[in-house]
C-alpha atoms as a PDB file:
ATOM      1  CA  UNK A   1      84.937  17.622 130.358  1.00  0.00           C
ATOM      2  CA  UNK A   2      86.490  18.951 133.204  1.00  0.00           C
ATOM      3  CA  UNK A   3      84.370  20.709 136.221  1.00  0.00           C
ATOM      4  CA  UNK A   4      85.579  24.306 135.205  1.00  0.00           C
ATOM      5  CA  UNK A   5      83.921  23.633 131.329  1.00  0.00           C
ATOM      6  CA  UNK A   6      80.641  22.866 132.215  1.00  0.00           C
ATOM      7  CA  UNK A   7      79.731  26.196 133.625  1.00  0.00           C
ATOM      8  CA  UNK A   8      78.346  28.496 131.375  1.00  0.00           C
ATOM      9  CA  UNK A   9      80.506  31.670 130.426  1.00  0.00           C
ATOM     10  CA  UNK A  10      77.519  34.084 131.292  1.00  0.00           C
ATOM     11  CA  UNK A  11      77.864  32.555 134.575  1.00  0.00           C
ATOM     12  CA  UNK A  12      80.585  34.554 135.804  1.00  0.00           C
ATOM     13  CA  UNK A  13      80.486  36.956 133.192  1.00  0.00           C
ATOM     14  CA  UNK A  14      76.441  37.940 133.904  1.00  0.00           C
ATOM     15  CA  UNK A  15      77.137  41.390 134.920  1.00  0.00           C
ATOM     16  CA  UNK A  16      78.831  42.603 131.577  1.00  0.00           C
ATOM     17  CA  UNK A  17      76.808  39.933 129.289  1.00  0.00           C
ATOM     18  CA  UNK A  18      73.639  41.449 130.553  1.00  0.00           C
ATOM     19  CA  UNK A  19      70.153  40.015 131.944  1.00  0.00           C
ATOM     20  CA  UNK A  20      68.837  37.407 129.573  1.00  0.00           C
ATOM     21  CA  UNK A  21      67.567  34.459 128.409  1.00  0.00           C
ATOM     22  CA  UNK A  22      70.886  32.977 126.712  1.00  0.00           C
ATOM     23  CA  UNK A  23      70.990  29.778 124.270  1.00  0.00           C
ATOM     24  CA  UNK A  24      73.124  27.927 122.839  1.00  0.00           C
ATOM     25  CA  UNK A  25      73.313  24.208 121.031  1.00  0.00           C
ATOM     26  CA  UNK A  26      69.976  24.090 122.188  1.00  0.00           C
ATOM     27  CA  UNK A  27      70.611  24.745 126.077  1.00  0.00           C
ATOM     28  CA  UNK A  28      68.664  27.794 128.081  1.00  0.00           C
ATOM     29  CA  UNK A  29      69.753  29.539 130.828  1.00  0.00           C
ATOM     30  CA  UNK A  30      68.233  32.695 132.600  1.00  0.00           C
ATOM     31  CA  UNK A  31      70.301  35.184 133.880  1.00  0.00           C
ATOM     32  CA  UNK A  32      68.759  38.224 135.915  1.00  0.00           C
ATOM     33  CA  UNK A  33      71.185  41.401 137.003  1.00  0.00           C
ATOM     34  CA  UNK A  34      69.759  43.581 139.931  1.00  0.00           C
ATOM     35  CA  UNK A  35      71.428  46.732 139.137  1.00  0.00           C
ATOM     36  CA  UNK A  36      72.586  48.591 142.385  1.00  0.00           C
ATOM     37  CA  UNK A  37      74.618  51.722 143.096  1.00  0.00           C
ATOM     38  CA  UNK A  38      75.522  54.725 145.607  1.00  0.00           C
ATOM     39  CA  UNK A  39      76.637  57.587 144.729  1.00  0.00           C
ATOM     40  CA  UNK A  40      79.610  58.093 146.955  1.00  0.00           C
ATOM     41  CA  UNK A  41      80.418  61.668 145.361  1.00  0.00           C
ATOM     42  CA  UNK A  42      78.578  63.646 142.852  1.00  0.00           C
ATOM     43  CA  UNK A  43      79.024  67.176 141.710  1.00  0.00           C
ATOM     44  CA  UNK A  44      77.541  68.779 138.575  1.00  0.00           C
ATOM     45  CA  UNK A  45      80.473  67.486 136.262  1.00  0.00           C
ATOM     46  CA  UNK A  46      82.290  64.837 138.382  1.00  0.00           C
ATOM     47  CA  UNK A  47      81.004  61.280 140.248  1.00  0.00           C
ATOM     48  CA  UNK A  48      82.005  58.586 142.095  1.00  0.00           C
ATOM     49  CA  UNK A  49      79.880  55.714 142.378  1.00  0.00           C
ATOM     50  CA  UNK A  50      79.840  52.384 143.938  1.00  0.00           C
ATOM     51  CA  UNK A  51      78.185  49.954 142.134  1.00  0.00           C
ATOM     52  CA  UNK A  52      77.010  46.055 143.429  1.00  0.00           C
ATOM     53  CA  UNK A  53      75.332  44.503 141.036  1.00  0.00           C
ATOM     54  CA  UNK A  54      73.542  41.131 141.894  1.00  0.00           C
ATOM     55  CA  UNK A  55      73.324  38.665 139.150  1.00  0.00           C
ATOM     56  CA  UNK A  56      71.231  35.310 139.349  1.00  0.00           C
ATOM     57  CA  UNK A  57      71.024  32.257 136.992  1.00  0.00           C
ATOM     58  CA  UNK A  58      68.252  30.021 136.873  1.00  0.00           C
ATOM     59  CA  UNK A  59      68.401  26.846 134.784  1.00  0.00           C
ATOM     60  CA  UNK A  60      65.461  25.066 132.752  1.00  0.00           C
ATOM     61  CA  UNK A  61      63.454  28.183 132.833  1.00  0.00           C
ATOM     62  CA  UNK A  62      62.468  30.918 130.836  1.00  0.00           C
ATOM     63  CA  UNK A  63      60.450  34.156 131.166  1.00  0.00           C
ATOM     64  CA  UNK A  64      57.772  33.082 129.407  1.00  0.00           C
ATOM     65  CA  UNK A  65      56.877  30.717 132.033  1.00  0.00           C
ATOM     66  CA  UNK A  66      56.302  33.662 134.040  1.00  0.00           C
ATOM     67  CA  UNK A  67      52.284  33.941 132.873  1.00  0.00           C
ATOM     68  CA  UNK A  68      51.643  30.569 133.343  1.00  0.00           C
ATOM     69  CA  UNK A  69      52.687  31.549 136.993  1.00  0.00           C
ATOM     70  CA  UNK A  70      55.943  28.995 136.917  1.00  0.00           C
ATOM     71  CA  UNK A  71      58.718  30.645 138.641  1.00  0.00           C
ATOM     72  CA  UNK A  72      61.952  28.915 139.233  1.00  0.00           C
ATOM     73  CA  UNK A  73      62.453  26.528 142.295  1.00  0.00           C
ATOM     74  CA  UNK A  74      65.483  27.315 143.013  1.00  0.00           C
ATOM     75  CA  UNK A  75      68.927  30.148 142.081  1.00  0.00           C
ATOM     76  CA  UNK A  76      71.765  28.163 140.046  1.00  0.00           C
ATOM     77  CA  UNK A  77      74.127  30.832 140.148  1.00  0.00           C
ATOM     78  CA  UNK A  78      75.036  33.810 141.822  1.00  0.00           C
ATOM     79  CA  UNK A  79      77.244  36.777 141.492  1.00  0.00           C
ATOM     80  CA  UNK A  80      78.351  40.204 143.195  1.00  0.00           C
ATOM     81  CA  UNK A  81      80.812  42.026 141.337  1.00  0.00           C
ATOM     82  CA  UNK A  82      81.764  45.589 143.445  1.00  0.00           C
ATOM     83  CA  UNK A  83      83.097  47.792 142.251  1.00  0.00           C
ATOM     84  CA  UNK A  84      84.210  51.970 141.947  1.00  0.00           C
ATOM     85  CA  UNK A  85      83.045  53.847 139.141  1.00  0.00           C
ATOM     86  CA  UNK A  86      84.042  57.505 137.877  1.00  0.00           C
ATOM     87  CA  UNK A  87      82.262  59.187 135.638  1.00  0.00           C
ATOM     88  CA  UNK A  88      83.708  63.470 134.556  1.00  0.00           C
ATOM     89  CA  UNK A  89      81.911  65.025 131.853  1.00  0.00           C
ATOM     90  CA  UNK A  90      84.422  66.648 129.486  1.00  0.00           C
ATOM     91  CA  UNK A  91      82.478  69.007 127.725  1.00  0.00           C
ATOM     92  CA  UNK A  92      78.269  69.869 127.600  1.00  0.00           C
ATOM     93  CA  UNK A  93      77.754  66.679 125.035  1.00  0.00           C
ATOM     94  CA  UNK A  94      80.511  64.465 126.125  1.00  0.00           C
ATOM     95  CA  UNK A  95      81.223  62.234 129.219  1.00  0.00           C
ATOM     96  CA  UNK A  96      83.867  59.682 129.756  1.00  0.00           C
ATOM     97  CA  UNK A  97      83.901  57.050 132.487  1.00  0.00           C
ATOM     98  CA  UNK A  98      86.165  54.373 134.028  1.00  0.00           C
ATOM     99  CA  UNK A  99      85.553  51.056 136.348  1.00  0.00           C
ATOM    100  CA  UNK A 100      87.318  48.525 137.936  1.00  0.00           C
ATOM    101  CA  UNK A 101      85.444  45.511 139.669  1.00  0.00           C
ATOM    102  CA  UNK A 102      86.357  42.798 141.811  1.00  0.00           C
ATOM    103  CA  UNK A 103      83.258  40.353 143.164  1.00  0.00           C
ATOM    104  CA  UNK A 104      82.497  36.784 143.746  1.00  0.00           C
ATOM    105  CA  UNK A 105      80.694  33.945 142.267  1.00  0.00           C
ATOM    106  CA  UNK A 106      79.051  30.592 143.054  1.00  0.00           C
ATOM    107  CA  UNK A 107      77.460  27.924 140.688  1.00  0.00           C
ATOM    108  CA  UNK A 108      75.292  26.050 143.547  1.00  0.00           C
ATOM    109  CA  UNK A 109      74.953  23.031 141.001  1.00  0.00           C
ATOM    110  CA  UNK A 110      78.541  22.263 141.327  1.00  0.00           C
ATOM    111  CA  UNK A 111      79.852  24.308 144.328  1.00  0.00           C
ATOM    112  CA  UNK A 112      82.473  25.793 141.749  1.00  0.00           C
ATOM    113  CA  UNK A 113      83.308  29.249 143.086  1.00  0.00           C
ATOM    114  CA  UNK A 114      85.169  31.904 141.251  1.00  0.00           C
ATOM    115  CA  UNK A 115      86.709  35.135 141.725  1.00  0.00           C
ATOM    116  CA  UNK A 116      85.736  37.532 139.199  1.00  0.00           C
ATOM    117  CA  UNK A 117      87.480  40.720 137.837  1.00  0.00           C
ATOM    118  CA  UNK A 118      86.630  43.439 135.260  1.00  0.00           C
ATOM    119  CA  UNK A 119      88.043  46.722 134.195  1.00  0.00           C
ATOM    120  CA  UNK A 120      87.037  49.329 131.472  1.00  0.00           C
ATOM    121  CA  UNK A 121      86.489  52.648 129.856  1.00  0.00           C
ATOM    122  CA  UNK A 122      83.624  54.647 128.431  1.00  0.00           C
ATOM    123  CA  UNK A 123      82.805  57.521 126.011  1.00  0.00           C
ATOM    124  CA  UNK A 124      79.393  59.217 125.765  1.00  0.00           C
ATOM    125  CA  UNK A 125      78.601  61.600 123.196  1.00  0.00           C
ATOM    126  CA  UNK A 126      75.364  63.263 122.651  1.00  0.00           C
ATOM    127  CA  UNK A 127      75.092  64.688 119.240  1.00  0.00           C
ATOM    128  CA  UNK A 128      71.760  66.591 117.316  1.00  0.00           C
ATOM    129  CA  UNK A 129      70.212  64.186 114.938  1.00  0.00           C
ATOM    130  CA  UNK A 130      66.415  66.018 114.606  1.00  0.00           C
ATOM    131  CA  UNK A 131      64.110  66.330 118.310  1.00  0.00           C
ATOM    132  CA  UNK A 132      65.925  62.353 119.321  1.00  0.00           C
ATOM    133  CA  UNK A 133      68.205  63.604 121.329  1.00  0.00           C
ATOM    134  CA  UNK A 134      70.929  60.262 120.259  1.00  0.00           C
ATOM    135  CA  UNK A 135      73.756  59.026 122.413  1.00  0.00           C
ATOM    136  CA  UNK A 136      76.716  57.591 120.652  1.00  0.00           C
ATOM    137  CA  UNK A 137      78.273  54.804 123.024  1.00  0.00           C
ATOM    138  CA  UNK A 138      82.087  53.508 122.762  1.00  0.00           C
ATOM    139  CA  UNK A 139      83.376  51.227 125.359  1.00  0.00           C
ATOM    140  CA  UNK A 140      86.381  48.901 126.161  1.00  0.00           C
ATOM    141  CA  UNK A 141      86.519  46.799 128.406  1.00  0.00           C
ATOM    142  CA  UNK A 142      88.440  43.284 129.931  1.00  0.00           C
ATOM    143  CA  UNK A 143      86.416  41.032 132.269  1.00  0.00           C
ATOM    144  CA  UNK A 144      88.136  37.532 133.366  1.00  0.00           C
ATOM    145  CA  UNK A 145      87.406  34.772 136.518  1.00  0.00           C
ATOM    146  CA  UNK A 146      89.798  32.474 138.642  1.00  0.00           C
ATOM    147  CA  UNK A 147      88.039  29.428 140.195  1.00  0.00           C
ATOM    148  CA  UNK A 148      89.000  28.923 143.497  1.00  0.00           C
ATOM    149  CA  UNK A 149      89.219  25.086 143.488  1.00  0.00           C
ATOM    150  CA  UNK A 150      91.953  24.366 140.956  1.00  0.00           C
ATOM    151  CA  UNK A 151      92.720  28.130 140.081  1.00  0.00           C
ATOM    152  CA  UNK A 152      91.319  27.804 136.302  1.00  0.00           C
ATOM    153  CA  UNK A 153      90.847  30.701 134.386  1.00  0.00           C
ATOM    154  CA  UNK A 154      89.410  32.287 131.265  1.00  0.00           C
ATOM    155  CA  UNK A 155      89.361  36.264 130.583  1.00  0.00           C
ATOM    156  CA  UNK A 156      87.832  38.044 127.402  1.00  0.00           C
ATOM    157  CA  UNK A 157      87.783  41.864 126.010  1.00  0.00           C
ATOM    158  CA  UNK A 158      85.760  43.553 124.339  1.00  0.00           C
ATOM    159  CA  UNK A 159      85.596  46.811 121.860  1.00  0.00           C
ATOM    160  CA  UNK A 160      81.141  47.427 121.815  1.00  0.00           C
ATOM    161  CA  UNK A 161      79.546  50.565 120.054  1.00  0.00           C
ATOM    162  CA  UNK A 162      76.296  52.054 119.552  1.00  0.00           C
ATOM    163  CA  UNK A 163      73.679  53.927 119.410  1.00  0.00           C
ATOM    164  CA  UNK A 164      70.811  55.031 121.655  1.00  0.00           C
ATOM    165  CA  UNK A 165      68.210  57.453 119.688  1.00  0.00           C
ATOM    166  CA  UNK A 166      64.888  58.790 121.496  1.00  0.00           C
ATOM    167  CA  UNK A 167      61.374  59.124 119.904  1.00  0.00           C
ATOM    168  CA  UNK A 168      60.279  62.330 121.499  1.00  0.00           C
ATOM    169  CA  UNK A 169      57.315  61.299 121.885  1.00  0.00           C
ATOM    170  CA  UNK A 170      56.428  61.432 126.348  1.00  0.00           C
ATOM    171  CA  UNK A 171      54.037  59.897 127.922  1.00  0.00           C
ATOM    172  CA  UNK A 172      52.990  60.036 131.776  1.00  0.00           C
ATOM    173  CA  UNK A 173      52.633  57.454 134.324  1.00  0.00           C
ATOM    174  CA  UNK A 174      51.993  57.696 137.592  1.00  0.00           C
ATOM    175  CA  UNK A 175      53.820  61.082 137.736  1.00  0.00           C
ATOM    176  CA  UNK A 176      56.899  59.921 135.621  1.00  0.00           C
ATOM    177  CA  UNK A 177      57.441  61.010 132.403  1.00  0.00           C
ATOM    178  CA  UNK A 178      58.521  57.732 130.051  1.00  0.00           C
ATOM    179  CA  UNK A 179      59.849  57.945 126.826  1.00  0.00           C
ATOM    180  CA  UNK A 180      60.515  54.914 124.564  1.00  0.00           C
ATOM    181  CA  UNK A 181      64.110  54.846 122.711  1.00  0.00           C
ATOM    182  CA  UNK A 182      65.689  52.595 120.431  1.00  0.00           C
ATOM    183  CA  UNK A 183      69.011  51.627 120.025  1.00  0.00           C
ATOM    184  CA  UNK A 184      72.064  49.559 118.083  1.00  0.00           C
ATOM    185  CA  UNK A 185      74.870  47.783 119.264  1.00  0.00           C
ATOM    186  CA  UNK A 186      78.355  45.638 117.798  1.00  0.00           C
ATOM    187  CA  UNK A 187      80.500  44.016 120.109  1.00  0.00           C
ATOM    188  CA  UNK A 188      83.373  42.810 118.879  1.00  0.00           C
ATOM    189  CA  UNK A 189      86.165  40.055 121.160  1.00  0.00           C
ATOM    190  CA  UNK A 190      89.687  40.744 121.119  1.00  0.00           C
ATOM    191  CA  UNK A 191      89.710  36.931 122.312  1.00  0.00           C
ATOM    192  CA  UNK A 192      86.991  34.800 121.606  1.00  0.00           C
ATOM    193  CA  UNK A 193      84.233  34.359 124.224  1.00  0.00           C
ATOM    194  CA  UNK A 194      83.599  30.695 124.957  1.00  0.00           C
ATOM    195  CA  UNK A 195      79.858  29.852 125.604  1.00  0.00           C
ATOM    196  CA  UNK A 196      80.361  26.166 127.402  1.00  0.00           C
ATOM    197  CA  UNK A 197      77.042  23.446 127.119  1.00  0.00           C
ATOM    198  CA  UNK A 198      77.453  20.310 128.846  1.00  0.00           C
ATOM    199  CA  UNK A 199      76.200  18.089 126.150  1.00  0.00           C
ATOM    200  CA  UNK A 200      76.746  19.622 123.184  1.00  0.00           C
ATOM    201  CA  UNK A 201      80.501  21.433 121.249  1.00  0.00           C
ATOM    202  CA  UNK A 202      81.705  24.494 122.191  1.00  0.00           C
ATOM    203  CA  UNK A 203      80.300  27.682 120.480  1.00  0.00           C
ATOM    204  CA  UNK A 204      83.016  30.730 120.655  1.00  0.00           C
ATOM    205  CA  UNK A 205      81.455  34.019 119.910  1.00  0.00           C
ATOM    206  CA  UNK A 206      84.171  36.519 118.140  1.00  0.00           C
ATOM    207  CA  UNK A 207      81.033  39.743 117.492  1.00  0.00           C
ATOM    208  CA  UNK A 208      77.560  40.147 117.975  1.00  0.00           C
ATOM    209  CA  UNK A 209      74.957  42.189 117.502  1.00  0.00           C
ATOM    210  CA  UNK A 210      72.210  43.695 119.520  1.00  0.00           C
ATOM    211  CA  UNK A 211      69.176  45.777 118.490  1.00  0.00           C
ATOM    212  CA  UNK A 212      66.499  46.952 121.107  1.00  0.00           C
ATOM    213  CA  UNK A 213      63.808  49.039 122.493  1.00  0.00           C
ATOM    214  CA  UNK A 214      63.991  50.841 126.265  1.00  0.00           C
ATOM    215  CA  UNK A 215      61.776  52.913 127.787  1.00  0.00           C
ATOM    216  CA  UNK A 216      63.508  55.863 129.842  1.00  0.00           C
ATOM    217  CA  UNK A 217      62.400  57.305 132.953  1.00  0.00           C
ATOM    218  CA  UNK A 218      62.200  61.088 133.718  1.00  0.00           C
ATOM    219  CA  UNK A 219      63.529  59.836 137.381  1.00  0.00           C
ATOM    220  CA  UNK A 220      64.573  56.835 139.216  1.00  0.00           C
ATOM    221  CA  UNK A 221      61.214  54.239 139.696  1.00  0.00           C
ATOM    222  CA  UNK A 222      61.676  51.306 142.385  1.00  0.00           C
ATOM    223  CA  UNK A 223      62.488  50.948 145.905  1.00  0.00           C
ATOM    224  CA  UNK A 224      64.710  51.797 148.098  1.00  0.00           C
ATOM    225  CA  UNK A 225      67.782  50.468 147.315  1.00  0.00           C
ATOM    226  CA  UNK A 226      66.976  49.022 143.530  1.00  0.00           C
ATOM    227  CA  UNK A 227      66.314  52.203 141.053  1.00  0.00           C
ATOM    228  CA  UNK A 228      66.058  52.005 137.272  1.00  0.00           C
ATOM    229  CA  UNK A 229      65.974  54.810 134.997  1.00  0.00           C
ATOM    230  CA  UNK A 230      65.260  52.157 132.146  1.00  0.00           C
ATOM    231  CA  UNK A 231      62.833  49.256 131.041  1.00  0.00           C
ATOM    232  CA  UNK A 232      62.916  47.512 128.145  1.00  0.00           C
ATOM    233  CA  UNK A 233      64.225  44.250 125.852  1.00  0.00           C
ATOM    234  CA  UNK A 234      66.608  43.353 123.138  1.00  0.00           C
ATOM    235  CA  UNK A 235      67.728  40.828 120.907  1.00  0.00           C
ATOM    236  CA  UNK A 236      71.649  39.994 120.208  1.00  0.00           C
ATOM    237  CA  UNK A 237      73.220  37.631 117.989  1.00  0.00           C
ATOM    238  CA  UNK A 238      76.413  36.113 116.283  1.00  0.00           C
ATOM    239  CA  UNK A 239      78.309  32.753 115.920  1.00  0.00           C
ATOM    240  CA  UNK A 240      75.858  30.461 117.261  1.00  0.00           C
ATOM    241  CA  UNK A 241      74.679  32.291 120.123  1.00  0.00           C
ATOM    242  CA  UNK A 242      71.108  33.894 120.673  1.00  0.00           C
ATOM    243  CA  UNK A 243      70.263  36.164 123.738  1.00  0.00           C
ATOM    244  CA  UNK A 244      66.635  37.805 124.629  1.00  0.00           C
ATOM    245  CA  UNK A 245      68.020  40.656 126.684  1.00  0.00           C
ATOM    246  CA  UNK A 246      65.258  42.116 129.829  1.00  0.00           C
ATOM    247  CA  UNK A 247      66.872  45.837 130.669  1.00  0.00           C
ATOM    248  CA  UNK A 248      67.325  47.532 133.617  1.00  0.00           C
ATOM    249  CA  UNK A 249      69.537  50.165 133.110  1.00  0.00           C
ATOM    250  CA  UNK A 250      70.951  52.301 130.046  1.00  0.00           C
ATOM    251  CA  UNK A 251      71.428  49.785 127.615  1.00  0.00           C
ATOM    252  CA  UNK A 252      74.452  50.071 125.671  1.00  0.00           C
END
């Protein structure tokens, strides 16, 4: 196969495939997103944020090496993917945002680097269902990458919708008020996604699914620069491919 095929798609696709443990024809690969953002303006209906989201890939390892106290020797990939995000909210239950990203990325194992470009748009609606408090999620969105050694390419887009519902039930820790929430998602490719193994076929993924469990945050928890508002895992599936998703951030 040629250099550009053995790469895996989540590779330079991480950011908008999502942290994760990702397999497929029997291969595992880790990815880990470090979700950061500044608020560059904010008012009480409109924002502008800059986002920078770090994601890493780590081959031949898996989280649940972590208790054995294995952590991986070394980063296989690595991705920043800037980018300006607006966010207006069009009514007291409804918000609509809008993105566009431009970032790099580098598979170390290879030296194959990649430019990488995504653009979408969002709808938000809250709606009454009971004390839950749901969140009905619609987003489209294109993502592709160039490689910057033979100028290769591959793009995909994507129509994804769900659901985030609440428990109300609250718990404290440590001064933050943490509520678990559950939620459902379909994602469905305009053009196939190709997940690429290097010793095994091909598996293109045209939907999946994801279901999940978050816990959300009364307020930011971290550090300085990396705050999450959510914590949590999920599990998404369809044509051959099978993801164990760690959250950071709102989920769907």
């Amino acid at each position: 196969k040629a250099e550009t095929e053995v790469d895996y798609s989540h590779y330079a696709f991480a950011n908008y495939l999502g942290s994760g443990i990702y397999r497929t024809s029997g291969q595992n690969a880790t990815v880990a997103n470090i979700p950061l953002s500044f608020d560059l303006q904010r008012s009480d209906t409109e924002s502008l944020v800059l986002n920078t989201p770090v994601s890493m890939g780590f081959f031949n390892f898996t989280w649940s090496d972590l208790p054995d106290g294995d952590f991986p020797s070394s980063v296989g990939t690595l991705a920043i993917t800037p980018g300006i995000e607006y966010r207006v909210k069009t009514s007291d239950t409804h918000e609509f945002q809008t993105y566009a990203d431009l970032g790099f990325g580098t598979n170390f194992t290879n030296s194959n680097d990649v430019m990488i470009y995504s653009a979408g748009m969002s709808s938000l609606l809250d709606f009454e269902l009971g004390d839950t408090s749901p969140i009905w999620v619609n987003r489209v969105f294109f993502a592709g990458y160039t490689t910057l050694n033979d100028n290769s390419s591959e793009t995909y887009s994507a129509l994804q919708s769900g659901v985030d519902i609440g428990t109300n039930y609250y718990f404290q820790v440590k001064g933050v008020e943490v509520e678990p929430r559950f939620f459902v998602a379909g994602y469905w490719y305009f053009d196939r996604l190709k997940f690429t193994t290097p010793f095994e076929d091909d598996v293109l993924v045209a939907n999946s699914y994801e279901v999940g469990m978050t816990f959300a945050f009364s307020k930011p928890v971290g550090w300085d620069l990396i705050n999450i508002e959510r914590f949590g895992l999920s599990y998404r599936a369809g044509d051959g491919v099978e993801v164990w998703r760690l959250i950071f951030e709102f989920p769907i």
